[in-house]
PDB file of N, CA and C in Angstrom:
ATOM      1  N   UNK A   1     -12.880  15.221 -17.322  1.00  0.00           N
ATOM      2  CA  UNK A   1     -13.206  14.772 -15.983  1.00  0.00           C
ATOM      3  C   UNK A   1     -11.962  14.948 -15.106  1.00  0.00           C
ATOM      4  N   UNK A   2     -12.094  15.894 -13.971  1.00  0.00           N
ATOM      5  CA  UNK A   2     -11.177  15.832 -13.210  1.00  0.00           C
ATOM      6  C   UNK A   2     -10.982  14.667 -12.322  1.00  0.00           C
ATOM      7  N   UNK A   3      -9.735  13.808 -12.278  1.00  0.00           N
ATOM      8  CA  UNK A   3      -9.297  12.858 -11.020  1.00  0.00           C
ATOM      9  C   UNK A   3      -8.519  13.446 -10.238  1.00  0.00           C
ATOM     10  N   UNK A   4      -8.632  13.152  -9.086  1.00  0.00           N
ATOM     11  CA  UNK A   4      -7.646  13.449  -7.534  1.00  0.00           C
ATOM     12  C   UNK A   4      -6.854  12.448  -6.988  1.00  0.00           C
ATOM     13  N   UNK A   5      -5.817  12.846  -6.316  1.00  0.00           N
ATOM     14  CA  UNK A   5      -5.411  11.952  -5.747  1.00  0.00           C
ATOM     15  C   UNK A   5      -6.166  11.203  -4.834  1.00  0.00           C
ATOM     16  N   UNK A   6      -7.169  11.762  -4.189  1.00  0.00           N
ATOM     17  CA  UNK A   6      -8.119  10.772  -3.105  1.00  0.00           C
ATOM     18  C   UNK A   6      -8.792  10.017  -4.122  1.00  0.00           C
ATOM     19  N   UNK A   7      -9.038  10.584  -5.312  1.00  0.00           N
ATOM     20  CA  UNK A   7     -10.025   9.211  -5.789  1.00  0.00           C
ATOM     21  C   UNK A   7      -9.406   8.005  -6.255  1.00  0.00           C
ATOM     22  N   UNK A   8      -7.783   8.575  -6.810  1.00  0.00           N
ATOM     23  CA  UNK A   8      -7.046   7.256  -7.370  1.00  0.00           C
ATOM     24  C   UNK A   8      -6.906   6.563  -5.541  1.00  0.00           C
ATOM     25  N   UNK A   9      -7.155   7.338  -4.653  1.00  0.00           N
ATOM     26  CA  UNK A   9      -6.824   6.357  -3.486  1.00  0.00           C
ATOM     27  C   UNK A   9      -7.756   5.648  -3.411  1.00  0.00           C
ATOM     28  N   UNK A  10      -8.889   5.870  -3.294  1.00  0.00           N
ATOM     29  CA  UNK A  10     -10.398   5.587  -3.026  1.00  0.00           C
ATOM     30  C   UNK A  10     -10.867   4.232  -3.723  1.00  0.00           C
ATOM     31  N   UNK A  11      -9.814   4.220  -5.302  1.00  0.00           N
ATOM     32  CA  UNK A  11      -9.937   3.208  -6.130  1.00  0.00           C
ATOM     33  C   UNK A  11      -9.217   2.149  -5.558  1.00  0.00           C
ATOM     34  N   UNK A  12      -7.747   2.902  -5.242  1.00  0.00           N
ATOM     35  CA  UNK A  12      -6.761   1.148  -4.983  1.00  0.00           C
ATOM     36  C   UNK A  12      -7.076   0.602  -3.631  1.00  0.00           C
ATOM     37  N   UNK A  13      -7.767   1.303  -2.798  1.00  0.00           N
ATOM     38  CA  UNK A  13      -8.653   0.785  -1.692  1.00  0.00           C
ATOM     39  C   UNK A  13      -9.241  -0.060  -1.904  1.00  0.00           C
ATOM     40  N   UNK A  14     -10.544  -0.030  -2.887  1.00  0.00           N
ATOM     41  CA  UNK A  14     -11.198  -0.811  -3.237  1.00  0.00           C
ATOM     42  C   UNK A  14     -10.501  -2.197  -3.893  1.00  0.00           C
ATOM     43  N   UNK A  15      -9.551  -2.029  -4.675  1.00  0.00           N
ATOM     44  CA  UNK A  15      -9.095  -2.804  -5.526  1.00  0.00           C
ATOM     45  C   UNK A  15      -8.970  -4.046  -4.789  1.00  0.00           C
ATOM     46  N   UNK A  16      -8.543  -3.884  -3.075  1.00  0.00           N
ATOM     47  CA  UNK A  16      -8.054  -5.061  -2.536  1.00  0.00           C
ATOM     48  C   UNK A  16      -9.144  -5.766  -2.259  1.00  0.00           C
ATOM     49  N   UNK A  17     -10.420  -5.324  -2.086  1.00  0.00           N
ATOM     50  CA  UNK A  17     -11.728  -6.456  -2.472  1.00  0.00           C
ATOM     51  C   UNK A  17     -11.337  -7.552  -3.539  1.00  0.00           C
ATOM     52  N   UNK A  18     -11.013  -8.999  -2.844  1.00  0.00           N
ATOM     53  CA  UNK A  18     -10.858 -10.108  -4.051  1.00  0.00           C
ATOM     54  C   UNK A  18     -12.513 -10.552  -4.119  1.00  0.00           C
ATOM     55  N   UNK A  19     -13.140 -10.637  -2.897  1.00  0.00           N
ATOM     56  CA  UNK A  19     -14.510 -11.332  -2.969  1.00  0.00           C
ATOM     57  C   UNK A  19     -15.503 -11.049  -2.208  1.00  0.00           C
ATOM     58  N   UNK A  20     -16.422 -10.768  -2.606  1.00  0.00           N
ATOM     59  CA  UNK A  20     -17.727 -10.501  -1.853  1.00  0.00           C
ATOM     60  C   UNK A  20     -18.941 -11.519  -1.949  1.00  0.00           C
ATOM     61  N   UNK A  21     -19.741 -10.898  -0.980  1.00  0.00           N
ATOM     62  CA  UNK A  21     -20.586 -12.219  -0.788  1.00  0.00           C
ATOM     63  C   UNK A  21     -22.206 -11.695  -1.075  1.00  0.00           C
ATOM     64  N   UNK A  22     -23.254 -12.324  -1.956  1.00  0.00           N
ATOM     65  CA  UNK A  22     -24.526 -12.114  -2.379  1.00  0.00           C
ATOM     66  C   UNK A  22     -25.423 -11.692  -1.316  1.00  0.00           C
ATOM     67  N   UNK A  23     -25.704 -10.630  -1.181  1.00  0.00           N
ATOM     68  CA  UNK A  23     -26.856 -10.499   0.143  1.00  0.00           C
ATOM     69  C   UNK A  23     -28.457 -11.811  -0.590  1.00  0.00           C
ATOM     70  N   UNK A  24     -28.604 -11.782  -1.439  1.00  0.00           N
ATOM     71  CA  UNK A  24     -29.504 -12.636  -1.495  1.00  0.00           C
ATOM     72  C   UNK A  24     -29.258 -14.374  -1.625  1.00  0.00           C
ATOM     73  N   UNK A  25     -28.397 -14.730  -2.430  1.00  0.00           N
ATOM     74  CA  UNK A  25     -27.881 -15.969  -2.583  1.00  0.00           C
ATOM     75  C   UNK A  25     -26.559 -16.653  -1.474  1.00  0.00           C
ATOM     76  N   UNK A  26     -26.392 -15.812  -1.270  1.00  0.00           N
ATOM     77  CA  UNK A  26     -24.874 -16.030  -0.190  1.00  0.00           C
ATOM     78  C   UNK A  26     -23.440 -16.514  -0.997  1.00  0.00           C
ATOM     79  N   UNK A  27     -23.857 -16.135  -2.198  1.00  0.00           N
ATOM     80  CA  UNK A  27     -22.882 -17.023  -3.009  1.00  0.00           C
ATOM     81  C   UNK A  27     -21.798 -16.267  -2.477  1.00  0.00           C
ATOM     82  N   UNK A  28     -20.105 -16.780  -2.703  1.00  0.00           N
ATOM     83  CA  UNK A  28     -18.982 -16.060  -3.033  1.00  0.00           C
ATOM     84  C   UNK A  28     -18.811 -15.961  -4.166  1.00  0.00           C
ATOM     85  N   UNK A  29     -18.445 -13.816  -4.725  1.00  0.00           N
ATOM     86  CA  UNK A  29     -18.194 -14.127  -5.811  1.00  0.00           C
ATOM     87  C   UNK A  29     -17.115 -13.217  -6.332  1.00  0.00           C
ATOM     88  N   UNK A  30     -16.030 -13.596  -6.809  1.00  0.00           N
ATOM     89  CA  UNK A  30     -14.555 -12.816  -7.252  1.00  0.00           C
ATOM     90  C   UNK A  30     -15.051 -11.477  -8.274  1.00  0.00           C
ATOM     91  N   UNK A  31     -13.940 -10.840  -7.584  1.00  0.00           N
ATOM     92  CA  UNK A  31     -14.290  -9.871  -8.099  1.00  0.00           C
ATOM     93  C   UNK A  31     -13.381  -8.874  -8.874  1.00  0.00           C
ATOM     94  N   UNK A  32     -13.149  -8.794 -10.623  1.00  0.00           N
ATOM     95  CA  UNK A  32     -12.714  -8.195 -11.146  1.00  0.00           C
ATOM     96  C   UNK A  32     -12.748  -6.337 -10.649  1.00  0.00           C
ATOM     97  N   UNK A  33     -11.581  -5.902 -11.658  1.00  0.00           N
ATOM     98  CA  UNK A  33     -11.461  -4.666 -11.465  1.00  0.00           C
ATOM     99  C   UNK A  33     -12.907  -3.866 -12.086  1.00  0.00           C
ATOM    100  N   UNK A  34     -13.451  -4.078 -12.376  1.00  0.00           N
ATOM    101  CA  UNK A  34     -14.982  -3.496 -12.643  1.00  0.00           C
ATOM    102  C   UNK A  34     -16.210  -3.932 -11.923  1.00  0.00           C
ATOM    103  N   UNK A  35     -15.556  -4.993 -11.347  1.00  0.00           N
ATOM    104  CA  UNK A  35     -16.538  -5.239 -10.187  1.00  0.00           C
ATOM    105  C   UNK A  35     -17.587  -4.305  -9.415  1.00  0.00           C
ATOM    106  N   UNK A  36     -18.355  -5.067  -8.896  1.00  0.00           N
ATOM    107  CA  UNK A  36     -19.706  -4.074  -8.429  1.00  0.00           C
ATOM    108  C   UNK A  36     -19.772  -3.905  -6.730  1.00  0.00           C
ATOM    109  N   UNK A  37     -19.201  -4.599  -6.392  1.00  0.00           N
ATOM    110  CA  UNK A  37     -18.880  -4.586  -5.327  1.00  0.00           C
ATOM    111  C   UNK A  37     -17.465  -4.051  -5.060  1.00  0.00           C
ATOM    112  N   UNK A  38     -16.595  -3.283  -5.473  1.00  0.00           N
ATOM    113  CA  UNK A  38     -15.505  -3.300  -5.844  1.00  0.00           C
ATOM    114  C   UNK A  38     -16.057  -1.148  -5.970  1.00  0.00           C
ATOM    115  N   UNK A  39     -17.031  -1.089  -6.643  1.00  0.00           N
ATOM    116  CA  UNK A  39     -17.608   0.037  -7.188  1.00  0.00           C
ATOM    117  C   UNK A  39     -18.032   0.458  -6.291  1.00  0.00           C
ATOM    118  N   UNK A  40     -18.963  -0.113  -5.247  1.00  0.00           N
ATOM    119  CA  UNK A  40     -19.708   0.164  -4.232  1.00  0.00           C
ATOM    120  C   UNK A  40     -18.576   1.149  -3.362  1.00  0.00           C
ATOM    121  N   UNK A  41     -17.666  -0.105  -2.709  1.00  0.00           N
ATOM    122  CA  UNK A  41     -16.435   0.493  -1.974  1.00  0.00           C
ATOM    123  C   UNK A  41     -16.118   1.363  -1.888  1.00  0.00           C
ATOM    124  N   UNK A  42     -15.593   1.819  -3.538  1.00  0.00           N
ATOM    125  CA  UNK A  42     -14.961   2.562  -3.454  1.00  0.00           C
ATOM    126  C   UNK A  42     -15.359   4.006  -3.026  1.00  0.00           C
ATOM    127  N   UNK A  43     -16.655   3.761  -3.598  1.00  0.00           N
ATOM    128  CA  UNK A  43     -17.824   5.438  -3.226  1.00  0.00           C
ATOM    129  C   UNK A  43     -17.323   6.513  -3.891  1.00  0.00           C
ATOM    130  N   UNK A  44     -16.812   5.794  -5.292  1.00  0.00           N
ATOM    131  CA  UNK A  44     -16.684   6.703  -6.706  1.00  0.00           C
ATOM    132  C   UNK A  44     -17.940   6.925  -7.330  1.00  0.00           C
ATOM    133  N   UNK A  45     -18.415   7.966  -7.969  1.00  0.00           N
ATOM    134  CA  UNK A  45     -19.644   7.875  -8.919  1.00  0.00           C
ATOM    135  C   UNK A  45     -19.070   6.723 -10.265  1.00  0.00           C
ATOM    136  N   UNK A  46     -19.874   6.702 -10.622  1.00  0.00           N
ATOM    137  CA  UNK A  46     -19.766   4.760 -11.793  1.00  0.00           C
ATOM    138  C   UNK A  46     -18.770   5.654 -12.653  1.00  0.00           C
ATOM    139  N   UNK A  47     -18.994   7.051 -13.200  1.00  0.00           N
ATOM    140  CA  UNK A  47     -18.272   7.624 -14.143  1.00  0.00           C
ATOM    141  C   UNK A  47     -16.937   7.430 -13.838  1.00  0.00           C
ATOM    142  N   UNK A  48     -16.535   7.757 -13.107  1.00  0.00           N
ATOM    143  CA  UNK A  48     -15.201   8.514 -12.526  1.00  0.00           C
ATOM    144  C   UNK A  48     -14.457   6.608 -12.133  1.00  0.00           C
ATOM    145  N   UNK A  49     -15.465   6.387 -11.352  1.00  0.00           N
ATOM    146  CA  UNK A  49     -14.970   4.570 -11.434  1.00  0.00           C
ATOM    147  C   UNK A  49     -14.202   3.659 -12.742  1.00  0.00           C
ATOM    148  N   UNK A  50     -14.871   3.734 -13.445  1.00  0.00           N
ATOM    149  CA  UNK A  50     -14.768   3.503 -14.828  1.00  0.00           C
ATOM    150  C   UNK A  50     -13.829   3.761 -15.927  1.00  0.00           C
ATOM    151  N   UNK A  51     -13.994   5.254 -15.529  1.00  0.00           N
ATOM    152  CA  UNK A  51     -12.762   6.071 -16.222  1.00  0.00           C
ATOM    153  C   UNK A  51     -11.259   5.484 -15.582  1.00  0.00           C
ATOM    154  N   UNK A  52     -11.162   5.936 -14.093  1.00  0.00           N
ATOM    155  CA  UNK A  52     -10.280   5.181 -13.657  1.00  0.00           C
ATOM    156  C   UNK A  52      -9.674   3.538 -13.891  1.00  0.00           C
ATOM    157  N   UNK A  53     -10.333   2.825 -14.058  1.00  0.00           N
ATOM    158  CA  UNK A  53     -10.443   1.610 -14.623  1.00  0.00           C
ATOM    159  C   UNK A  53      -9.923   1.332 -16.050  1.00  0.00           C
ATOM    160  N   UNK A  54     -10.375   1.746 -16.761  1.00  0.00           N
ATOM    161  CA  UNK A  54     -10.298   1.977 -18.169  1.00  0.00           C
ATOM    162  C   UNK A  54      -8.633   2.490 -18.486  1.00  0.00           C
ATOM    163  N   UNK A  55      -8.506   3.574 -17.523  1.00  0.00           N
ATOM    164  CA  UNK A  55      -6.676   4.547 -17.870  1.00  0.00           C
ATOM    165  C   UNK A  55      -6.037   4.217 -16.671  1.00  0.00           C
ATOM    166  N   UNK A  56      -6.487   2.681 -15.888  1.00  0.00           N
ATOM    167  CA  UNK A  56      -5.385   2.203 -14.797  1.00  0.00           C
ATOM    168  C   UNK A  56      -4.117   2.464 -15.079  1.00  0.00           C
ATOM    169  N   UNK A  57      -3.570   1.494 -16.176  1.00  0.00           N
ATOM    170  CA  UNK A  57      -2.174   1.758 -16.693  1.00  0.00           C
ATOM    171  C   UNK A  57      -1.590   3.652 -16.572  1.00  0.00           C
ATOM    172  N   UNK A  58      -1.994   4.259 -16.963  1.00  0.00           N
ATOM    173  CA  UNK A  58      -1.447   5.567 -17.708  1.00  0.00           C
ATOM    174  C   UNK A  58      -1.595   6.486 -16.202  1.00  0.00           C
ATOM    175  N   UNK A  59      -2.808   6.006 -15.513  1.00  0.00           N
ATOM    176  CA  UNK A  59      -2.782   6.988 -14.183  1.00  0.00           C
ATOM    177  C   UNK A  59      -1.683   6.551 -13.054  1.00  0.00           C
ATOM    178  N   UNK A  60      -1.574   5.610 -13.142  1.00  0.00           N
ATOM    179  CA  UNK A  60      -0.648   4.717 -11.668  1.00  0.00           C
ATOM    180  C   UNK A  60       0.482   4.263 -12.476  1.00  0.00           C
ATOM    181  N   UNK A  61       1.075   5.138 -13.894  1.00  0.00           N
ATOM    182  CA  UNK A  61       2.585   4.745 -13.934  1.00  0.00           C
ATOM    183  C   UNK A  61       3.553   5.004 -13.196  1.00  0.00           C
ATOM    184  N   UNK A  62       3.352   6.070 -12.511  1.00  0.00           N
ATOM    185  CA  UNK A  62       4.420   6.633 -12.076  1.00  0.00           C
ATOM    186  C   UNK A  62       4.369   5.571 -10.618  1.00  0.00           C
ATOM    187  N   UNK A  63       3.678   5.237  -9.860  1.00  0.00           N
ATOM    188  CA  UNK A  63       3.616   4.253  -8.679  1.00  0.00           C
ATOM    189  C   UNK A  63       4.276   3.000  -9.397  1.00  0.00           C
ATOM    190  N   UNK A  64       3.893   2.493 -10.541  1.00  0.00           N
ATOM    191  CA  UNK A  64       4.034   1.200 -11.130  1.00  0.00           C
ATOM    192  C   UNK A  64       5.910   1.272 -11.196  1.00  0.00           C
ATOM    193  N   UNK A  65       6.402   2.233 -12.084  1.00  0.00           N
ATOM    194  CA  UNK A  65       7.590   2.257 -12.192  1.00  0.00           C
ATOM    195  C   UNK A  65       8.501   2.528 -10.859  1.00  0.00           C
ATOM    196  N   UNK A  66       7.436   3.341  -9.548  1.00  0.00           N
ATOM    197  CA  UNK A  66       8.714   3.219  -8.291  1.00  0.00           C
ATOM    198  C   UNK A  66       8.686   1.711  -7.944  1.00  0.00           C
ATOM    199  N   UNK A  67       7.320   1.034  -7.911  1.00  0.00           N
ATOM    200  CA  UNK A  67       7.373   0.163  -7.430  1.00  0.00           C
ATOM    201  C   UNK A  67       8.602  -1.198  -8.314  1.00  0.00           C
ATOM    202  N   UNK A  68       8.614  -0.929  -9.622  1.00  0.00           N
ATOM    203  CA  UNK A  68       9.835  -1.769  -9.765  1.00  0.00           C
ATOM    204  C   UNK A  68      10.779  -1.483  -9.968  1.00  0.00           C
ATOM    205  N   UNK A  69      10.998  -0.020  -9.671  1.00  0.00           N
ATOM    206  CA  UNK A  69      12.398   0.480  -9.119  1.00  0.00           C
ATOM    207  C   UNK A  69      12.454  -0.055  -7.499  1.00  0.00           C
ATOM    208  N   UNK A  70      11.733   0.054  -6.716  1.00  0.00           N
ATOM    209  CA  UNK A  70      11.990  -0.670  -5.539  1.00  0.00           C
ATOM    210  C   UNK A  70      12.468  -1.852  -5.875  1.00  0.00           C
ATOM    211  N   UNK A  71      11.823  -2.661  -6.338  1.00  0.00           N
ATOM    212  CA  UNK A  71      11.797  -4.502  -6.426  1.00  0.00           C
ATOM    213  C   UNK A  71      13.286  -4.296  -7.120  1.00  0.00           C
ATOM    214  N   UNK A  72      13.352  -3.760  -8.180  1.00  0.00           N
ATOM    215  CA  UNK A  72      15.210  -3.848  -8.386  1.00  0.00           C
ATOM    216  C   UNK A  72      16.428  -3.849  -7.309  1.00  0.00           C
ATOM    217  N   UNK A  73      15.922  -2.625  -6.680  1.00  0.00           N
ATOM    218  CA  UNK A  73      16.951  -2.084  -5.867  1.00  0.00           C
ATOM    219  C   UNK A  73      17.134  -3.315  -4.521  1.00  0.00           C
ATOM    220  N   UNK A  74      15.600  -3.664  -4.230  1.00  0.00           N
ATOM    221  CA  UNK A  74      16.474  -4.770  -3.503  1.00  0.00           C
ATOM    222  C   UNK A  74      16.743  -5.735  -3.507  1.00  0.00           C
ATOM    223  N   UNK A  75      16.410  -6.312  -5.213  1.00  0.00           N
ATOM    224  CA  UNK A  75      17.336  -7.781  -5.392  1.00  0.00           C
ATOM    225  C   UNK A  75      18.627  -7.283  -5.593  1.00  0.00           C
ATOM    226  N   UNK A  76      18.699  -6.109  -5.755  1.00  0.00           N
ATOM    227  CA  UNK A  76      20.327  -6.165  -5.751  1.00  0.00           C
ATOM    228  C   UNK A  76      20.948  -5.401  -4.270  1.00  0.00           C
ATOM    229  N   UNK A  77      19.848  -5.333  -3.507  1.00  0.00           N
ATOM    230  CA  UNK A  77      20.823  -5.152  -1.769  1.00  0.00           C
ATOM    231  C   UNK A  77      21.232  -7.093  -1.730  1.00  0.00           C
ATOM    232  N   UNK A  78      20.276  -7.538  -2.162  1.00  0.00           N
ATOM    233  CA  UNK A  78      19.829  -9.073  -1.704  1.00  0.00           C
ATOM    234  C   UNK A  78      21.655  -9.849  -2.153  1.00  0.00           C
ATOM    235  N   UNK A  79      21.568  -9.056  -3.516  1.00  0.00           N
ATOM    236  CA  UNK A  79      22.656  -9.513  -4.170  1.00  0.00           C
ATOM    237  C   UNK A  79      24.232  -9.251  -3.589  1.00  0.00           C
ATOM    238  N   UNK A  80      24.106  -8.545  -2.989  1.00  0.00           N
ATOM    239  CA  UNK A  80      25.423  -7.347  -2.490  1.00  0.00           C
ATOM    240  C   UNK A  80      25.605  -8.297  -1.176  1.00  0.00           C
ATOM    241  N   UNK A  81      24.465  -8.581  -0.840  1.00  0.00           N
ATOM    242  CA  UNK A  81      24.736  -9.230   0.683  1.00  0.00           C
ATOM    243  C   UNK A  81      25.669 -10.796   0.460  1.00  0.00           C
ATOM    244  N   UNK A  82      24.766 -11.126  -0.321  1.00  0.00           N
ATOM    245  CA  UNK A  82      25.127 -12.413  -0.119  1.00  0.00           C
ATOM    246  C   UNK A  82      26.286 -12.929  -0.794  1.00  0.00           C
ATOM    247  N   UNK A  83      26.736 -13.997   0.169  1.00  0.00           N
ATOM    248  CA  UNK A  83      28.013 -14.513   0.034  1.00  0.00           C
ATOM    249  C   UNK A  83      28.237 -15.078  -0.740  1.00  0.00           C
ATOM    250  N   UNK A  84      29.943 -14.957  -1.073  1.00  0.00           N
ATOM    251  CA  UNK A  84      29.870 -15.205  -2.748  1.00  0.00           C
ATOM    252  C   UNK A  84      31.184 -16.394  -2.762  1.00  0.00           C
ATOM    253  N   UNK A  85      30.923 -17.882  -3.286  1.00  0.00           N
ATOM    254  CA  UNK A  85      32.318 -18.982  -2.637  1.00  0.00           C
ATOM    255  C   UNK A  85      32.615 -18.647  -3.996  1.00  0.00           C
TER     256      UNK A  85
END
């Protein structure tokens, strides 16, 4: 199965759905990463949804590791700054 970069976008779009609401019941209801409402969003076919889901980790390492190469780099601007008695 081929993935794209628009679809891994298409996914973490969706991802930020925490909660949706029942067209029939009105309930609120949270919504995991397999979520159905979450699925809808994204306007992945269920396959390709799924798959993505399933190899989160292994597809979005390389984002995962800038992102805590960022978070390093600036506790230690944080660190550099601040004053030291």
């Amino acid at each position: 199965m081929k993935i794209t970069k628009k679809d891994l976008a298409m996914y973490k779009e969706a991802q930020e759905i925490k909660t949706a609401t029942c067209n029939i019941t009105q309930a609120r209801l949270r919504q995991t990463k397999y979520g159905y409402y979450r699925w809808k969003a994204s306007g992945l076919s269920v396959s390709k949804y799924l798959y993505i889901a399933d190899n989160e980790e292994k597809l979005f390492k390389n984002d995962l590791e800038r992102r805590k190469k960022d978070e390093y780099s600036e506790f230690d601007r944080k660190a550099y700054k601040s004053p030291r008695t």
